[in-house]
C-alpha atoms as a PDB file:
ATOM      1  CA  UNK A   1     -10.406  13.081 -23.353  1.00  0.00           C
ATOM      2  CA  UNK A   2     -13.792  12.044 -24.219  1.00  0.00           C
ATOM      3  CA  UNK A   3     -16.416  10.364 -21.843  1.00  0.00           C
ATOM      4  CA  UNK A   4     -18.192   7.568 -22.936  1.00  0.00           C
ATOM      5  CA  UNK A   5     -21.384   9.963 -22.893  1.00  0.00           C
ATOM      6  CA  UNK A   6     -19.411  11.527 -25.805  1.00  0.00           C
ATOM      7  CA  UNK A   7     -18.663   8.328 -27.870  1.00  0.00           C
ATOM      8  CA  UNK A   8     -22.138   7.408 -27.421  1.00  0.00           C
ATOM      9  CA  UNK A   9     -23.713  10.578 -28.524  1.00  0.00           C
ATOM     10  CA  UNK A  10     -21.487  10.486 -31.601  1.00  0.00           C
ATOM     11  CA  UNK A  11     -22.454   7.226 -32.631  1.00  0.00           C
ATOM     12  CA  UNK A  12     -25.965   8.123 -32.049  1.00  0.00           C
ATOM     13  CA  UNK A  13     -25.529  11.481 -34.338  1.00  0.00           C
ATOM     14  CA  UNK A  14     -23.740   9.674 -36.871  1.00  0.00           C
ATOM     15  CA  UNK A  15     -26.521   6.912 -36.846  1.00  0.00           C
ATOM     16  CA  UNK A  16     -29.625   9.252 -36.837  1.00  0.00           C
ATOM     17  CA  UNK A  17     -28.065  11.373 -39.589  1.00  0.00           C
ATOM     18  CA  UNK A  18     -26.908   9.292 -41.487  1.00  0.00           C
ATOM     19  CA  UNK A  19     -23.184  10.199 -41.610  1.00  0.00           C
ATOM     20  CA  UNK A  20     -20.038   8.737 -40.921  1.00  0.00           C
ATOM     21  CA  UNK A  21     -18.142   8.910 -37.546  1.00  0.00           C
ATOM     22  CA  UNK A  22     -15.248  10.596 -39.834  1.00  0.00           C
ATOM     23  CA  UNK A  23     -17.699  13.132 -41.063  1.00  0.00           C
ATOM     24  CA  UNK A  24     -18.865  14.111 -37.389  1.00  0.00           C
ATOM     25  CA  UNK A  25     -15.317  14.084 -36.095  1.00  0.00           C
ATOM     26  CA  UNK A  26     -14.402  16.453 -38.935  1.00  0.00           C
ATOM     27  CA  UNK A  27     -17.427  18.860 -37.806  1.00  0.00           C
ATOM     28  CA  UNK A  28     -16.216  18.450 -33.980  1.00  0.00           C
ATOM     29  CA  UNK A  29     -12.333  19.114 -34.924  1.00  0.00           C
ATOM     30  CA  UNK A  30     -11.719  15.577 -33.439  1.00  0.00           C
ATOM     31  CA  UNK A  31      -9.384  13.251 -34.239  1.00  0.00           C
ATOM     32  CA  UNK A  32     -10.346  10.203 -35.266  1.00  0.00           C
ATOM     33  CA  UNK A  33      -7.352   8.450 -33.587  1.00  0.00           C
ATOM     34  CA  UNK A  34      -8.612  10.150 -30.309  1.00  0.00           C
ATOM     35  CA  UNK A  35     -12.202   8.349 -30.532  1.00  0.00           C
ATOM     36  CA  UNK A  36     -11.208   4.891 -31.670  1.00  0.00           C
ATOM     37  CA  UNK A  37      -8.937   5.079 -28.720  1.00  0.00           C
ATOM     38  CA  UNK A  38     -11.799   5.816 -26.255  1.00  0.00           C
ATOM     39  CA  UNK A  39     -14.269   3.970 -28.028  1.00  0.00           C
ATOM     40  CA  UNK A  40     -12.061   0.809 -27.604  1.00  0.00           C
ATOM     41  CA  UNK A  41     -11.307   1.733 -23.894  1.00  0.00           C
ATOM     42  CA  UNK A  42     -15.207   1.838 -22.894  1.00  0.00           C
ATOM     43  CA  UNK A  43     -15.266  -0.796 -24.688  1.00  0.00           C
ATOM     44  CA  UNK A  44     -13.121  -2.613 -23.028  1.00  0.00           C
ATOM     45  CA  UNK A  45     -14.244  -1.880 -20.081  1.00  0.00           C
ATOM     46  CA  UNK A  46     -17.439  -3.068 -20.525  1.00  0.00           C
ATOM     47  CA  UNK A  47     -16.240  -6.407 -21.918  1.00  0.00           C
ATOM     48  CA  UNK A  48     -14.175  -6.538 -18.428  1.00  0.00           C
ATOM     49  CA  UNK A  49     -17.437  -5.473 -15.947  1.00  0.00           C
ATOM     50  CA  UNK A  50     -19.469  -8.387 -17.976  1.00  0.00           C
ATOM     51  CA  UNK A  51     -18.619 -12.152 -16.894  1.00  0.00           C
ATOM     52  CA  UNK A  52     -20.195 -14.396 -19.945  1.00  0.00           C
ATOM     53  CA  UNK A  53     -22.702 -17.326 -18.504  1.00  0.00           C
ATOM     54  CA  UNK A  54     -23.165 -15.466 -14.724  1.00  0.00           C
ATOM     55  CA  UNK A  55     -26.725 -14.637 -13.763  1.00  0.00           C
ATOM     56  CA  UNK A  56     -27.739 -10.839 -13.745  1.00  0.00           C
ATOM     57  CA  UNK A  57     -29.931  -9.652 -10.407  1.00  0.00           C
ATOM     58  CA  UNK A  58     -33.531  -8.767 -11.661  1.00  0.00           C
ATOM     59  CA  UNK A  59     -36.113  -6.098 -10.137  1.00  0.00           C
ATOM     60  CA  UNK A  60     -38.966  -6.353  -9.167  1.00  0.00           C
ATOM     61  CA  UNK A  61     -41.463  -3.731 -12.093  1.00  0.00           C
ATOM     62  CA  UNK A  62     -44.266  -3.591 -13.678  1.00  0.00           C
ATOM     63  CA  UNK A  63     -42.682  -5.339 -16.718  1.00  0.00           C
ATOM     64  CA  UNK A  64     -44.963  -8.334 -18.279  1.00  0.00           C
ATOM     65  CA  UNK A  65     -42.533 -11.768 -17.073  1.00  0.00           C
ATOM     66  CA  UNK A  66     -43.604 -15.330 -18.318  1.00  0.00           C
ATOM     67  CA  UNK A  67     -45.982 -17.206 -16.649  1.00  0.00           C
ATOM     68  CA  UNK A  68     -45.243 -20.599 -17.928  1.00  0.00           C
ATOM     69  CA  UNK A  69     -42.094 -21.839 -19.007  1.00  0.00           C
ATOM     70  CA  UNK A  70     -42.404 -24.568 -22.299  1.00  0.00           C
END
């Protein structure tokens, strides 16, 4: 099993490096079946948790926010 903290830091590795996901999967003596399956899990997943055209709750921060809307 990998957790999506996994996928994510492989991506990231592959991305920073320069290297393919294949390469890094050969290096971690996974198989690339194994993380396109969990990739496409998380993935779907977060396709699932997202409903397109609802509103998101904002926070209150110290972010900068528009003062005038054109």
């Amino acid at each position: 099993m990998l957790t999506r903290e996994q996928v994510l830091d492989i991506q990231t590795y592959c991305a920073e490096h320069k290297i393919t996901i294949g390469e890094r999967l050969g290096e971690l003596h996974i198989e690339t079946s194994q993380f396109y399956r969990w990739q496409r899990k998380y993935r779907q997943e977060d396709e699932q948790g997202s409903d397109p055209g609802s509103f998101v709750q904002l926070t209150q921060g110290g972010g900068k926010h528009p003062t005038k809307y054109i």
